[in-house]
Every structure is written in structure tokens, then in C-alpha cells.
Protein backbone atom coordinates (compact mmCIF):
# COMPACT_ATOMS: atom_id res chain seq x y z
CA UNK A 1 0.00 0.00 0.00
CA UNK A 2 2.85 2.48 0.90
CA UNK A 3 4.40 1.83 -2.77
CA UNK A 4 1.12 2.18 -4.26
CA UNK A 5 0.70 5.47 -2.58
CA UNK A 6 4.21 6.69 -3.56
CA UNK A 7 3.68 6.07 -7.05
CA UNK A 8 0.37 7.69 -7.01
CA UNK A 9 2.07 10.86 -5.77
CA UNK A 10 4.87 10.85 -8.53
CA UNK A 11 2.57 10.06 -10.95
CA UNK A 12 0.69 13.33 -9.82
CA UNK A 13 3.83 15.98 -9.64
CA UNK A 14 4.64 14.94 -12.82
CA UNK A 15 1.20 15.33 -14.31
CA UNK A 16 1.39 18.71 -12.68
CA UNK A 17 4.62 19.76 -14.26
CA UNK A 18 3.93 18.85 -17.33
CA UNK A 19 0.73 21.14 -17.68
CA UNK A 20 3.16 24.13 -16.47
CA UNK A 21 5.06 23.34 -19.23
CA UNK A 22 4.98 25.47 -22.44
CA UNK A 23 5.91 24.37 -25.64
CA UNK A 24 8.36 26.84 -27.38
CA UNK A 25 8.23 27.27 -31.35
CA UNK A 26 12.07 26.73 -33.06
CA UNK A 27 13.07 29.97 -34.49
CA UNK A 28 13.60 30.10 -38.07
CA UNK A 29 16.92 31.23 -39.12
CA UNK A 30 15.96 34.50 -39.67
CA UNK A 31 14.28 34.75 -36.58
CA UNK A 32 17.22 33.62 -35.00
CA UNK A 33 19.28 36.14 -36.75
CA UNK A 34 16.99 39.18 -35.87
CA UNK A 35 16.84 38.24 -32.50
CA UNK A 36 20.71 38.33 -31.74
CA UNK A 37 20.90 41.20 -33.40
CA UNK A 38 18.22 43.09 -31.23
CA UNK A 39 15.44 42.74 -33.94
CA UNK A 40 17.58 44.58 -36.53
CA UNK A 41 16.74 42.63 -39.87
CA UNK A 42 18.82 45.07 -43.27
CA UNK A 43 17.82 42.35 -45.59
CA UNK A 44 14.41 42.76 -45.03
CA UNK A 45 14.66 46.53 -44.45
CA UNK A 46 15.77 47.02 -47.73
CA UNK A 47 13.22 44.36 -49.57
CA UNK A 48 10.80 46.39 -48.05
CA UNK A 49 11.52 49.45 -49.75
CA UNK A 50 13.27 48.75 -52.95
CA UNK A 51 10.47 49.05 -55.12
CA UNK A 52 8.04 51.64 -53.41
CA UNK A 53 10.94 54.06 -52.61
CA UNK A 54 14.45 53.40 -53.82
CA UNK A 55 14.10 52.45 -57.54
CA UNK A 56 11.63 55.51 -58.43
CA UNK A 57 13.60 57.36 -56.22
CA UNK A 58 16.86 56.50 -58.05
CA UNK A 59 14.78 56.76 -62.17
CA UNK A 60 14.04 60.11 -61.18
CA UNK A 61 17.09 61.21 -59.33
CA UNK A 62 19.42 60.13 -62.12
CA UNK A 63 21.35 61.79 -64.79
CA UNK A 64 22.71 60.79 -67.90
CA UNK A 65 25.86 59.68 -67.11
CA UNK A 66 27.98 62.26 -69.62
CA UNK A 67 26.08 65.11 -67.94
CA UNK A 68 26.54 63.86 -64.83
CA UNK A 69 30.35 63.08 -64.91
CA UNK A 70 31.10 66.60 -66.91
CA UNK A 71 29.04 68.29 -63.92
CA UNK A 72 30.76 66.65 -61.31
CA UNK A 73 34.39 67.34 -62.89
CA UNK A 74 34.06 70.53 -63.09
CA UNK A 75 31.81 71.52 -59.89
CA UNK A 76 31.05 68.60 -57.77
CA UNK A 77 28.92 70.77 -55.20
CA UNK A 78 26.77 71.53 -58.00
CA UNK A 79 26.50 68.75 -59.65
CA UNK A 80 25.68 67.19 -56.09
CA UNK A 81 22.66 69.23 -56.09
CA UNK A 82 21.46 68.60 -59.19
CA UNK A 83 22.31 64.92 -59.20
CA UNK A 84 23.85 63.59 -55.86
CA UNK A 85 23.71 63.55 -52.26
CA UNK A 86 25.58 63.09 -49.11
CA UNK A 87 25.41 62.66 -45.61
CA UNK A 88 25.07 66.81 -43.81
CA UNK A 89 27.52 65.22 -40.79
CA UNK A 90 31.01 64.62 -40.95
CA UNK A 91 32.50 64.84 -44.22
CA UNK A 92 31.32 62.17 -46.76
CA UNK A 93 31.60 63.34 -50.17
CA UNK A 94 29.01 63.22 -52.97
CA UNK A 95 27.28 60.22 -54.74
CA UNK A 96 25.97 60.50 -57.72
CA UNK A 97 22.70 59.26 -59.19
CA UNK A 98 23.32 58.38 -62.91
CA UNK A 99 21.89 56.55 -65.88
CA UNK A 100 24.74 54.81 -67.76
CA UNK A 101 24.24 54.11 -72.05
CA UNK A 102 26.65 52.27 -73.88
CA UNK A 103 28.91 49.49 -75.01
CA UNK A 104 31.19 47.40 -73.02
CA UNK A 105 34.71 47.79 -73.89
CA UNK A 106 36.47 45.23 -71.30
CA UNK A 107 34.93 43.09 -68.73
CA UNK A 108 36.84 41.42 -65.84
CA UNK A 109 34.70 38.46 -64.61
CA UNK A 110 36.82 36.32 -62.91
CA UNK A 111 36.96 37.85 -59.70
CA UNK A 112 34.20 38.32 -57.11
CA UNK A 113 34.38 42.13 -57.63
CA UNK A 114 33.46 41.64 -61.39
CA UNK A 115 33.06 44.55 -63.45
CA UNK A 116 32.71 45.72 -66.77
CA UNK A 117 34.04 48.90 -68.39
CA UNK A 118 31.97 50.90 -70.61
CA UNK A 119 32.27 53.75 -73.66
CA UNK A 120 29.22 55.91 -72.96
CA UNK A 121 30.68 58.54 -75.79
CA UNK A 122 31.38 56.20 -78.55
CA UNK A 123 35.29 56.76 -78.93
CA UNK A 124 35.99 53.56 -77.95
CA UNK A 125 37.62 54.50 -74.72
CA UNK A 126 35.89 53.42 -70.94
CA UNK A 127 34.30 56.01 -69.71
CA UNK A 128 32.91 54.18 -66.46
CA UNK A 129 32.74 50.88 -64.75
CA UNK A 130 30.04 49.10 -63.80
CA UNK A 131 29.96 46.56 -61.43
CA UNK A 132 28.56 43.32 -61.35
CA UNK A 133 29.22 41.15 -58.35
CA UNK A 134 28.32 39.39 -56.89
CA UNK A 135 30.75 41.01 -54.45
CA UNK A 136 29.89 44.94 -54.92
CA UNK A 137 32.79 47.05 -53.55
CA UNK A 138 31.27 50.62 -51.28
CA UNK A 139 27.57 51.63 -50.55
CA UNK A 140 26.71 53.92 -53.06
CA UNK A 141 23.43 52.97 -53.53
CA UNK A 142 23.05 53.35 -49.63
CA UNK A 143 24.52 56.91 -49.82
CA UNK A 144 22.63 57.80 -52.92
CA UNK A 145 19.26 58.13 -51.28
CA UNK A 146 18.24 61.51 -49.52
CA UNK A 147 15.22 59.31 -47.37
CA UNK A 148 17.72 57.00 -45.07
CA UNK A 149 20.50 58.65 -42.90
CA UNK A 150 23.05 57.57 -40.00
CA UNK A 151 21.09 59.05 -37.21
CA UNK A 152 18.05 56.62 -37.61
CA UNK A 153 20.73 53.65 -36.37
CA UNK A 154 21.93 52.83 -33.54
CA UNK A 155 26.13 52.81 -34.66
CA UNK A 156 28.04 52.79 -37.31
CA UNK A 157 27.91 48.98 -37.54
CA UNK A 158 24.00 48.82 -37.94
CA UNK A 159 24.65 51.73 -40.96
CA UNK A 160 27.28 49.59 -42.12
CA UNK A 161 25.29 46.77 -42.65
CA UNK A 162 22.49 48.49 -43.98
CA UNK A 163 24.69 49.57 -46.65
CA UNK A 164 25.96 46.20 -47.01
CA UNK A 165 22.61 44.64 -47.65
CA UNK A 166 21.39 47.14 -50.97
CA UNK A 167 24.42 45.45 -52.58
CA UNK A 168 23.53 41.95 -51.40
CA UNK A 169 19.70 42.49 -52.62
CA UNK A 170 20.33 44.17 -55.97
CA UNK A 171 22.71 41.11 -56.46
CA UNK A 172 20.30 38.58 -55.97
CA UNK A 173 17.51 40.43 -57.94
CA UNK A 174 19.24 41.41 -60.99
CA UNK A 175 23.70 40.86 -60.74
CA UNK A 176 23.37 37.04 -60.60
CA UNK A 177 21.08 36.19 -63.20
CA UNK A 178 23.41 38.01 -65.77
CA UNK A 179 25.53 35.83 -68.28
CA UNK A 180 29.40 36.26 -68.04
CA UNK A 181 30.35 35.29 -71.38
CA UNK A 182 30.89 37.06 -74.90
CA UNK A 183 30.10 40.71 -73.10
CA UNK A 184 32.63 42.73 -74.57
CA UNK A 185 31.12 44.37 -77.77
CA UNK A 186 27.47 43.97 -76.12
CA UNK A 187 25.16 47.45 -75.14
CA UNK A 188 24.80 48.03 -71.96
CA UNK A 189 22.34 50.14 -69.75
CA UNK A 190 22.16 50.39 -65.96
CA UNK A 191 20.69 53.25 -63.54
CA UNK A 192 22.52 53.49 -60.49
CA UNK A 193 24.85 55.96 -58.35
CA UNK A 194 28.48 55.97 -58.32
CA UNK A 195 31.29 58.12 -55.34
CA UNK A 196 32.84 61.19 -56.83
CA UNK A 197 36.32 59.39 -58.63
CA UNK A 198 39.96 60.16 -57.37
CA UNK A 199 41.53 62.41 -60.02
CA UNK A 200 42.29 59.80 -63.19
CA UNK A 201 39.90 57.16 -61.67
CA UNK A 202 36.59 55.87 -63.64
CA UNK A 203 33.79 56.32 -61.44
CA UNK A 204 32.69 53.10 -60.20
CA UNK A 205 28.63 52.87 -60.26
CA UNK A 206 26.96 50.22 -58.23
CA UNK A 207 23.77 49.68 -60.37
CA UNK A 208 20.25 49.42 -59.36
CA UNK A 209 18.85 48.42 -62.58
CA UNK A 210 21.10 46.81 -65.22
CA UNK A 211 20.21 45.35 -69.02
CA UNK A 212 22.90 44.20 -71.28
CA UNK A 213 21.83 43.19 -74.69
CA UNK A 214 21.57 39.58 -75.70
């Protein structure tokens, strides 16, 4: 009777702890991945608001790229103005919005910074390079955008990775899909924003949208 009456009570405590028990959903990855990172999600930030806000944003901001690059040679300031803009702390320097027309000229596709140059003139000279991942070098499509600033982050890692993830989204929508063979010769057209150049540097545009013929 005593053992009967023990198991009886074990029987019971554990009956009790198991209805105090609650069952816990497995994160997902990327609820994983928001939560150590204090709910801060780039990837999804910048899904969010690629079409709404950063492509129309970008078609309408955008120069021709001969105008723009003249412009900018000659006074960046106003050519940032017209065409550009930059962060109103510290002392980042202008990005451009442009819209690039023209044929490729060289292409360098074997590294992860891929790239290809192009003649936007038609003197058979580069006048720009455009790259094409599906590692993109800088955040000029980050900087490009007068809606999204440094202040609305919490450091400069967060606005880092912001940056980061434009190039990582624009490479899965449109850099990846693109063929890497035969493109010299081939027309090219991209919208996208590019850093003001060192002296005797092509401006390097990260695009947005990109097209190559063929």
C-alpha cells in the first residue's frame, strides 16, 4: 500500500509539471538572426523598400551619365545638387545618381568584384565601370538616397550593414542572373549611383537596374 501510494504521488507531480510546461516554437533562421541582433533585420529593411521608394527614387534622381560626370568634374557641389547627395555630418563626399548608355569595352569576370568597363561617348575609350558582383565594392546605392540617414541607427555597424545589404539584394535580384560570357562588344544600360572618382579614376557605379543586350 505504501508503494502504491508513492507512485500515485509521482505520478501526480509529474502530471502537474507537465501542464506548467509550455511548448516553445524553433526559431527560423531568420528569426534567430533578428533576435541576436536586437530585432535589426537590413535584408528585409531594404526588400521592403526597394520598389516603393528606392528604384523611383533613383529613375528620377538620375542623370545621364555624360552630364553627370562633366558636372561633377568641373563643380562637384553643384552637380551634387542637381544629381547627388551626401550625408550633412562629418564629411562624406558626394554620390551620384546616374543613368549609364553604352557598349562594353572590357569586362573582368573572374573575380568576385566583377566589373565591366563601358564607352558611354562612342570613342571607344571606358568612360565608367560598372559593377557586377556578386561582391559589390562601397555603398553607393546606400549613400545615394536623400530618405535614409546615419542618425536613424543605432552605430556605425548597424549603418554599415544596412549599406551592405542594398548590394547583397540588388545582387540577388538582378547581378546574378546576368551571363558572363561574350560581353565585350554587347550594349549596356544600368541606372545606379556611383562616389565622386579620385583624379584619373573611372567612377565606379553600383547599379540598381542593369540590361545588357543579348
Amino acid at each position: 500500500m505504501r508503494n502504491l501510494k508513492a507512485a500515485a504521488v509521482l505520478v501526480l507531480a509529474g502530471a502537474m509539471a507537465l501542464s506548467s510546461c509550455k511548448i516553445i516554437k524553433t526559431p527560423t533562421s531568420e528569426e534567430a538572426a533578428q533576435a541576436a541582433t536586437g530585432g535589426f533585420a537590413p535584408d528585409r529593411m531594404v526588400a521592403e523598400i526597394w520598389d516603393s521608394k528606392v528604384l523611383p527614387y533613383l529613375d528620377k534622381k538620375a542623370g545621364p551619365f555624360p552630364e553627370v560626370a562633366a558636372l561633377a568634374a568641373s563643380d562637384p557641389d553643384a552637380a551634387g545638387a542637381k544629381y547627388g547627395h551626401k550625408e550633412k555630418q562629418g564629411s562624406a563626399p558626394w554620390t551620384f545618381a546616374t543613368r549609364l548608355s553604352g557598349t562594353i569595352v572590357a569586362a573582368e569576370t573572374k573575380s568576385r568584384s566583377a566589373h565591366v568597363e563601358v564607352d558611354a561617348d562612342g570613342d571607344g575609350k571606358a568612360d565608367a565601370r560598372v559593377q557586377i558582383g556578386p561582391a559589390i565594392r562601397g555603398t553607393a546605392i546606400r549613400d545615394s538616397l536623400d530618405f535614409v540617414n546615419f542618425n536613424e541607427f543605432k552605430n556605425q555597424i548597424e549603418w554599415a550593414q544596412y549599406g551592405k545589404a542594398f548590394n547583397t539584394h540588388v545582387n540577388g535580384l538582378v547581378l546574378e542572373k546576368l551571363s558572363r560570357d561574350g560581353l565585350v562588344g554587347k550594349k549596356i544600360e544600368a541606372v545606379g549611383a556611383y562616389p565622386l572618382p579620385a583624379k584619373g579614376q573611372l567612377p565606379l557605379v553600383a547599379p540598381a537596374r542593369l540590361t545588357v543586350e543579348g
